[in-house]
PDB file of N, CA and C in Angstrom:
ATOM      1  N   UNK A   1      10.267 -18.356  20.504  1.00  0.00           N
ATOM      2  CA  UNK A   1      10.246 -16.904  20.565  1.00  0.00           C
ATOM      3  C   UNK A   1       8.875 -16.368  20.165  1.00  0.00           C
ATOM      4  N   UNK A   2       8.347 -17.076  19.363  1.00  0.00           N
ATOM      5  CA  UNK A   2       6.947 -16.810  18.957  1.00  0.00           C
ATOM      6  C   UNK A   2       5.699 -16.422  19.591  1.00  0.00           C
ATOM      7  N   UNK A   3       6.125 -17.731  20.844  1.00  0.00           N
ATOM      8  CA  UNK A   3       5.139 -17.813  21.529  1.00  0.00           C
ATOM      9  C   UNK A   3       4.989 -17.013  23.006  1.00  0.00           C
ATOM     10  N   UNK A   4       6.181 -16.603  22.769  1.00  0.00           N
ATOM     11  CA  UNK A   4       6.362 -15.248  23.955  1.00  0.00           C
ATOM     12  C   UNK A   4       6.170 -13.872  23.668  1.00  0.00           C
ATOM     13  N   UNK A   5       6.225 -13.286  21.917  1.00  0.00           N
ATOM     14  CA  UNK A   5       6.070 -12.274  21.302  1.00  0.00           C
ATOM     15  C   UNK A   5       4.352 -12.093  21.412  1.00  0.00           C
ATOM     16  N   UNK A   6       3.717 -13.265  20.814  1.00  0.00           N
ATOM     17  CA  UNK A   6       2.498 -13.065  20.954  1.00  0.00           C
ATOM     18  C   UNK A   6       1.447 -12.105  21.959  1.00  0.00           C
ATOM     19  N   UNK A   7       1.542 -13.053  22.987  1.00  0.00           N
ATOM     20  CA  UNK A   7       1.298 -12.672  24.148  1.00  0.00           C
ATOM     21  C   UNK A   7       1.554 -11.425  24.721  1.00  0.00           C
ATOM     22  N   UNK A   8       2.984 -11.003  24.859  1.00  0.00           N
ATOM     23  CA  UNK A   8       3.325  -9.620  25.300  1.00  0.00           C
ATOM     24  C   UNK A   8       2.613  -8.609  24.417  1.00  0.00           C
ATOM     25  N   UNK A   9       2.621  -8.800  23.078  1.00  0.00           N
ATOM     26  CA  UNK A   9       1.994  -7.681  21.990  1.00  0.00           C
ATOM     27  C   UNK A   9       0.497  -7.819  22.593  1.00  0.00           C
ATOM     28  N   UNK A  10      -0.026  -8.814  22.477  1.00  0.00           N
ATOM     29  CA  UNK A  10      -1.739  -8.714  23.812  1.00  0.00           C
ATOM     30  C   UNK A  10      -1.622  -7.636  24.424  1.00  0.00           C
ATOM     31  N   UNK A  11      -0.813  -7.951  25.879  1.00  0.00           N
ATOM     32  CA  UNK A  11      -1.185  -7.615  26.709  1.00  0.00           C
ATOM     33  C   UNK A  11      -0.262  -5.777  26.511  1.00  0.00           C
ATOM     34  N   UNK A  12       0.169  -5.358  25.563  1.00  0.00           N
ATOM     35  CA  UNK A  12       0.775  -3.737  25.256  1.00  0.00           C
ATOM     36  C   UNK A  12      -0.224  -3.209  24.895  1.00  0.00           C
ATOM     37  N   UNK A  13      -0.935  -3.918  24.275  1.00  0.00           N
ATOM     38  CA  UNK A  13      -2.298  -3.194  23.018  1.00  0.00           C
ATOM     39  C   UNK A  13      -3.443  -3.282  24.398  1.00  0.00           C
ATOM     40  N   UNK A  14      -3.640  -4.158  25.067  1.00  0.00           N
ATOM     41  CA  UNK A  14      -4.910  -3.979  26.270  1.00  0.00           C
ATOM     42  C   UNK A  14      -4.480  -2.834  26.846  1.00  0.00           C
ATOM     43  N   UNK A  15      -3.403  -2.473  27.276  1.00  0.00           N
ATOM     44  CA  UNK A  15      -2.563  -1.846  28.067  1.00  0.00           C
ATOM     45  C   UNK A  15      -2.920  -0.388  27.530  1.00  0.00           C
ATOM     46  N   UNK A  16      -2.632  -0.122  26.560  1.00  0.00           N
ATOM     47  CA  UNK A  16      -2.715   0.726  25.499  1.00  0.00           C
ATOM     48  C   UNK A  16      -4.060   1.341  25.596  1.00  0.00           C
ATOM     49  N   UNK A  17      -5.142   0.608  25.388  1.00  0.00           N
ATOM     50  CA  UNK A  17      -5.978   0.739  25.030  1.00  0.00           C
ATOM     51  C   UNK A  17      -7.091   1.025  26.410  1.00  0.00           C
ATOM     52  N   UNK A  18      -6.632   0.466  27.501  1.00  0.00           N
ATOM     53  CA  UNK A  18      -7.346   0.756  28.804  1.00  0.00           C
ATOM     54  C   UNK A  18      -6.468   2.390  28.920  1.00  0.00           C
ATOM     55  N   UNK A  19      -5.533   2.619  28.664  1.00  0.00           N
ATOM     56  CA  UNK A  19      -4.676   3.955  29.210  1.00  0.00           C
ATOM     57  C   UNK A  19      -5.778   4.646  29.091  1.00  0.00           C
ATOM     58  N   UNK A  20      -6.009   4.935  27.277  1.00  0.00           N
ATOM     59  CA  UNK A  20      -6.336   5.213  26.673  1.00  0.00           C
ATOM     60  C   UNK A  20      -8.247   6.078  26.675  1.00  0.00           C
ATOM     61  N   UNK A  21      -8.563   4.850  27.729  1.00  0.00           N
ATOM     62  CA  UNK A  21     -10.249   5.051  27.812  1.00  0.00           C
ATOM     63  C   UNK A  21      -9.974   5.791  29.105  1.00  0.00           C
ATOM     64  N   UNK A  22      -9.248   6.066  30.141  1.00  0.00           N
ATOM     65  CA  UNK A  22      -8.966   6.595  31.145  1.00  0.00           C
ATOM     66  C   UNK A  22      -9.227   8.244  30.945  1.00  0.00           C
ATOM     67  N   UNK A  23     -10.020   8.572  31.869  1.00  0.00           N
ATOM     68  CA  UNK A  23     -10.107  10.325  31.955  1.00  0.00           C
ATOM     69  C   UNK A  23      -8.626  10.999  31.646  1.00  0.00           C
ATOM     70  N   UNK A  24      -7.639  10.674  32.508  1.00  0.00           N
ATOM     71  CA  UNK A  24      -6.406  11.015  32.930  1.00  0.00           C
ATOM     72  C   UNK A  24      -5.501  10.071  31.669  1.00  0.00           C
ATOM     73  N   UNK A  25      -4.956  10.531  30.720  1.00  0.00           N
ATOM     74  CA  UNK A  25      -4.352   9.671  29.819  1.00  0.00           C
ATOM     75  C   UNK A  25      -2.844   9.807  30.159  1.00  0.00           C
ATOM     76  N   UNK A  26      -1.708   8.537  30.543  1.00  0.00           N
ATOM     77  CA  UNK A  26      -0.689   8.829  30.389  1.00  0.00           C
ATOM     78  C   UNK A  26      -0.281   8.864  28.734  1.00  0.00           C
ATOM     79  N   UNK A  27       0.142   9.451  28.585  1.00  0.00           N
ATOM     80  CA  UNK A  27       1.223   9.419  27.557  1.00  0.00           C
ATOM     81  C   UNK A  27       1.853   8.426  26.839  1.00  0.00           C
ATOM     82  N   UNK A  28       3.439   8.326  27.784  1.00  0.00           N
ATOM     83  CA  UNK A  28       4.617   7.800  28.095  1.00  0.00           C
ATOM     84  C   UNK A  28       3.936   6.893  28.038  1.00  0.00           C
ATOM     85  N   UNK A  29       2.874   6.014  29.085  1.00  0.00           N
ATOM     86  CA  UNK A  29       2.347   4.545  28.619  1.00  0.00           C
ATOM     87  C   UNK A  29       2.261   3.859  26.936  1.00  0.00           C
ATOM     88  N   UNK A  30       1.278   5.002  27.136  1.00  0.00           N
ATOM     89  CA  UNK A  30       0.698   4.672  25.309  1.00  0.00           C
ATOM     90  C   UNK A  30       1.587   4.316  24.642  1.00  0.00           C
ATOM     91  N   UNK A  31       2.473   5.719  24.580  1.00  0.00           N
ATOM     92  CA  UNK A  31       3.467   5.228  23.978  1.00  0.00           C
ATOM     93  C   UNK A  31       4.907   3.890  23.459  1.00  0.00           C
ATOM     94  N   UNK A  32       5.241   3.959  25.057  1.00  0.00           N
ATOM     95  CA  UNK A  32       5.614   2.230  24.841  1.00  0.00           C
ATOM     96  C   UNK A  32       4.967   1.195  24.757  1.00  0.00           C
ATOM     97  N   UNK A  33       3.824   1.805  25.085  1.00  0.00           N
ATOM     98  CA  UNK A  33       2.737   0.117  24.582  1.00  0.00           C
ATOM     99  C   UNK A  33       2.932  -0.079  23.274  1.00  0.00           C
ATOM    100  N   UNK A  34       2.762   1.216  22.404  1.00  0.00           N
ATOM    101  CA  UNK A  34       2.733   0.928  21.050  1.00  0.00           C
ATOM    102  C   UNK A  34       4.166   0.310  20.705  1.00  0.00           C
ATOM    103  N   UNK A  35       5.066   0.961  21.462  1.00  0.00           N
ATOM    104  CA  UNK A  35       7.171   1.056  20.660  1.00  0.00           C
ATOM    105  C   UNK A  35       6.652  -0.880  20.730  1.00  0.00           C
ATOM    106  N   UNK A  36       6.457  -1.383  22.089  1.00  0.00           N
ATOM    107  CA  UNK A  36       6.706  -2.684  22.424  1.00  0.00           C
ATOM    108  C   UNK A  36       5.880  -3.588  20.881  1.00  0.00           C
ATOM    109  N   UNK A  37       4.154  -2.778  21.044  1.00  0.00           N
ATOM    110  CA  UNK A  37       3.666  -3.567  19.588  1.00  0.00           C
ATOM    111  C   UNK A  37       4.440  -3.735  18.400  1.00  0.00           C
ATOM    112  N   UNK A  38       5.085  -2.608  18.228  1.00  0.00           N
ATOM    113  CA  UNK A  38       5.753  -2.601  16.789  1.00  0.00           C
ATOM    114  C   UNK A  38       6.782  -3.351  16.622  1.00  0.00           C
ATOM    115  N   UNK A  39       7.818  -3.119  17.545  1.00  0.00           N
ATOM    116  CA  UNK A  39       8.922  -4.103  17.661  1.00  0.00           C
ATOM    117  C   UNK A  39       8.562  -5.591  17.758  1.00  0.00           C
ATOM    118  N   UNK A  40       7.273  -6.344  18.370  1.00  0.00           N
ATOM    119  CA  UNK A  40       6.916  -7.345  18.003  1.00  0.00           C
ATOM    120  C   UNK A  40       6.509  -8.016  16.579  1.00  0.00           C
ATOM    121  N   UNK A  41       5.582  -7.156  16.104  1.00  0.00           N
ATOM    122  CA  UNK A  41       5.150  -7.003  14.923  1.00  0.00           C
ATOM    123  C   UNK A  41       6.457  -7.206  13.968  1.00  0.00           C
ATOM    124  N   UNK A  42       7.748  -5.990  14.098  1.00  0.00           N
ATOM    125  CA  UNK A  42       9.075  -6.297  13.312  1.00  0.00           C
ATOM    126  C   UNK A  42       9.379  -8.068  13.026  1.00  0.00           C
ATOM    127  N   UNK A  43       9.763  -8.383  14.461  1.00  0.00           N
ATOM    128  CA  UNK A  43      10.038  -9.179  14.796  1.00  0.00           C
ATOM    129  C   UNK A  43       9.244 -10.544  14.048  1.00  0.00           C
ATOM    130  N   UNK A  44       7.641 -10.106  13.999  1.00  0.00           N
ATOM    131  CA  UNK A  44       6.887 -11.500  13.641  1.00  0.00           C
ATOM    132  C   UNK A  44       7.397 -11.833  12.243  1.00  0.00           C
ATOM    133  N   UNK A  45       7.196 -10.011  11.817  1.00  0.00           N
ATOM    134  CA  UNK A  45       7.124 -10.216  10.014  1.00  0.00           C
ATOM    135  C   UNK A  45       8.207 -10.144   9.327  1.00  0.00           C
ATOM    136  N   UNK A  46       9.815 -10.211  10.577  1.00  0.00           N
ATOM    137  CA  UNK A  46      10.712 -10.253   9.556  1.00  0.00           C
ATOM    138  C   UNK A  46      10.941 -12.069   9.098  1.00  0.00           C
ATOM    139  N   UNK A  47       9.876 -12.864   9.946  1.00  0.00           N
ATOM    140  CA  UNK A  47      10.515 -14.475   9.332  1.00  0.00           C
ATOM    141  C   UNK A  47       9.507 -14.438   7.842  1.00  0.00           C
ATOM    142  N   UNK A  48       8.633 -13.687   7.468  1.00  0.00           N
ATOM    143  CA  UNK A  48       7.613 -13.658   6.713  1.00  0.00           C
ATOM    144  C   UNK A  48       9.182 -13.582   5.090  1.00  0.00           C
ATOM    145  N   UNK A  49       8.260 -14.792   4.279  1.00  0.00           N
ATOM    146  CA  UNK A  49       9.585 -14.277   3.242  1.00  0.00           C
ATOM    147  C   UNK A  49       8.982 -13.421   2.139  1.00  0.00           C
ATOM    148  N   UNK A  50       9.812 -12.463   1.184  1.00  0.00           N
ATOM    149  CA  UNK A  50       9.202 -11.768   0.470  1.00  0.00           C
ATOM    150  C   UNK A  50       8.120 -12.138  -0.476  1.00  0.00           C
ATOM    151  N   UNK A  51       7.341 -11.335  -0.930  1.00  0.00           N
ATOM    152  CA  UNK A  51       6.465 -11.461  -2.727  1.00  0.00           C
ATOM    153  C   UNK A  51       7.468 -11.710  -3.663  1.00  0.00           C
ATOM    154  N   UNK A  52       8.764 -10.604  -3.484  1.00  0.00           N
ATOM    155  CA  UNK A  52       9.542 -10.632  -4.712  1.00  0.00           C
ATOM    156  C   UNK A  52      10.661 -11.717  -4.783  1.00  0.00           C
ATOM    157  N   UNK A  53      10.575 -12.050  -3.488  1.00  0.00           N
ATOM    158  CA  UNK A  53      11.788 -13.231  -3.361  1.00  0.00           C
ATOM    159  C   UNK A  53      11.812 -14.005  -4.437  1.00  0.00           C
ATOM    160  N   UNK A  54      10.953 -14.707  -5.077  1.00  0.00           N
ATOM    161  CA  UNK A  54      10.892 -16.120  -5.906  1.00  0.00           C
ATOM    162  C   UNK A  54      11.362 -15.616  -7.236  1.00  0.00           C
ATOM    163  N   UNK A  55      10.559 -13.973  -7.457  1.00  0.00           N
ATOM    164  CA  UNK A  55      11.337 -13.623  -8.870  1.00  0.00           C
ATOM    165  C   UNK A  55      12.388 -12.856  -8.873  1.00  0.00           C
ATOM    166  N   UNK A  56      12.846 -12.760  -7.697  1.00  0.00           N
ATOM    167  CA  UNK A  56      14.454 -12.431  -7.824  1.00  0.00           C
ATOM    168  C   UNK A  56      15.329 -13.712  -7.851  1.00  0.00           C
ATOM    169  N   UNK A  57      15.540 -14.857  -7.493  1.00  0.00           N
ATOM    170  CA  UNK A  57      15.843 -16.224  -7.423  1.00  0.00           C
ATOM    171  C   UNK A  57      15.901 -16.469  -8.725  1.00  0.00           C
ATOM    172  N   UNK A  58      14.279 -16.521  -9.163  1.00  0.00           N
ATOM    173  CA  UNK A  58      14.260 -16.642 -10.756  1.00  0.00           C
ATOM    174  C   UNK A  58      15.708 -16.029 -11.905  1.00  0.00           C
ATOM    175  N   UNK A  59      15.701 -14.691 -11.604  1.00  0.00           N
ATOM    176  CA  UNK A  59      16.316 -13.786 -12.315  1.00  0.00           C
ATOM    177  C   UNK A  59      18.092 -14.121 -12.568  1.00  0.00           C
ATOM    178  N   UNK A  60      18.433 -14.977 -11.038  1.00  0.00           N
ATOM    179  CA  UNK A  60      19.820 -14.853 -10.857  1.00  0.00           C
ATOM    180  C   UNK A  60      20.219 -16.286 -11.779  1.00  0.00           C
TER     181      UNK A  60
END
């Protein structure tokens, strides 16, 4: 899954970012370029485990 998240978040943010330099700016593009970045991003950093994890473990 990783290795398919990657990539797509690339190519939203190029996407994004060419709209972007365009005289004529869509919007609606930008916009899901970004929804798509973020939801990747969710996605990367929810396997990320917490700071506080170890001293909550600790605690119990």
């Amino acid at each position: 899954m990783k290795k398919l998240l990657i990539p797509i978040m690339i190519i939203a943010i190029c996407i994004a970012f060419y709209e972007e330099n365009k005289s004529e700016k869509n919007t609606y593009i930008i916009i899901i370029a970004i929804v798509i970045f973020m939801f990747g991003m969710m996605r990367l950093s929810s396997k990320t485990p917490s700071k506080n994890q170890e001293k909550e473990e600790e605690n119990v």
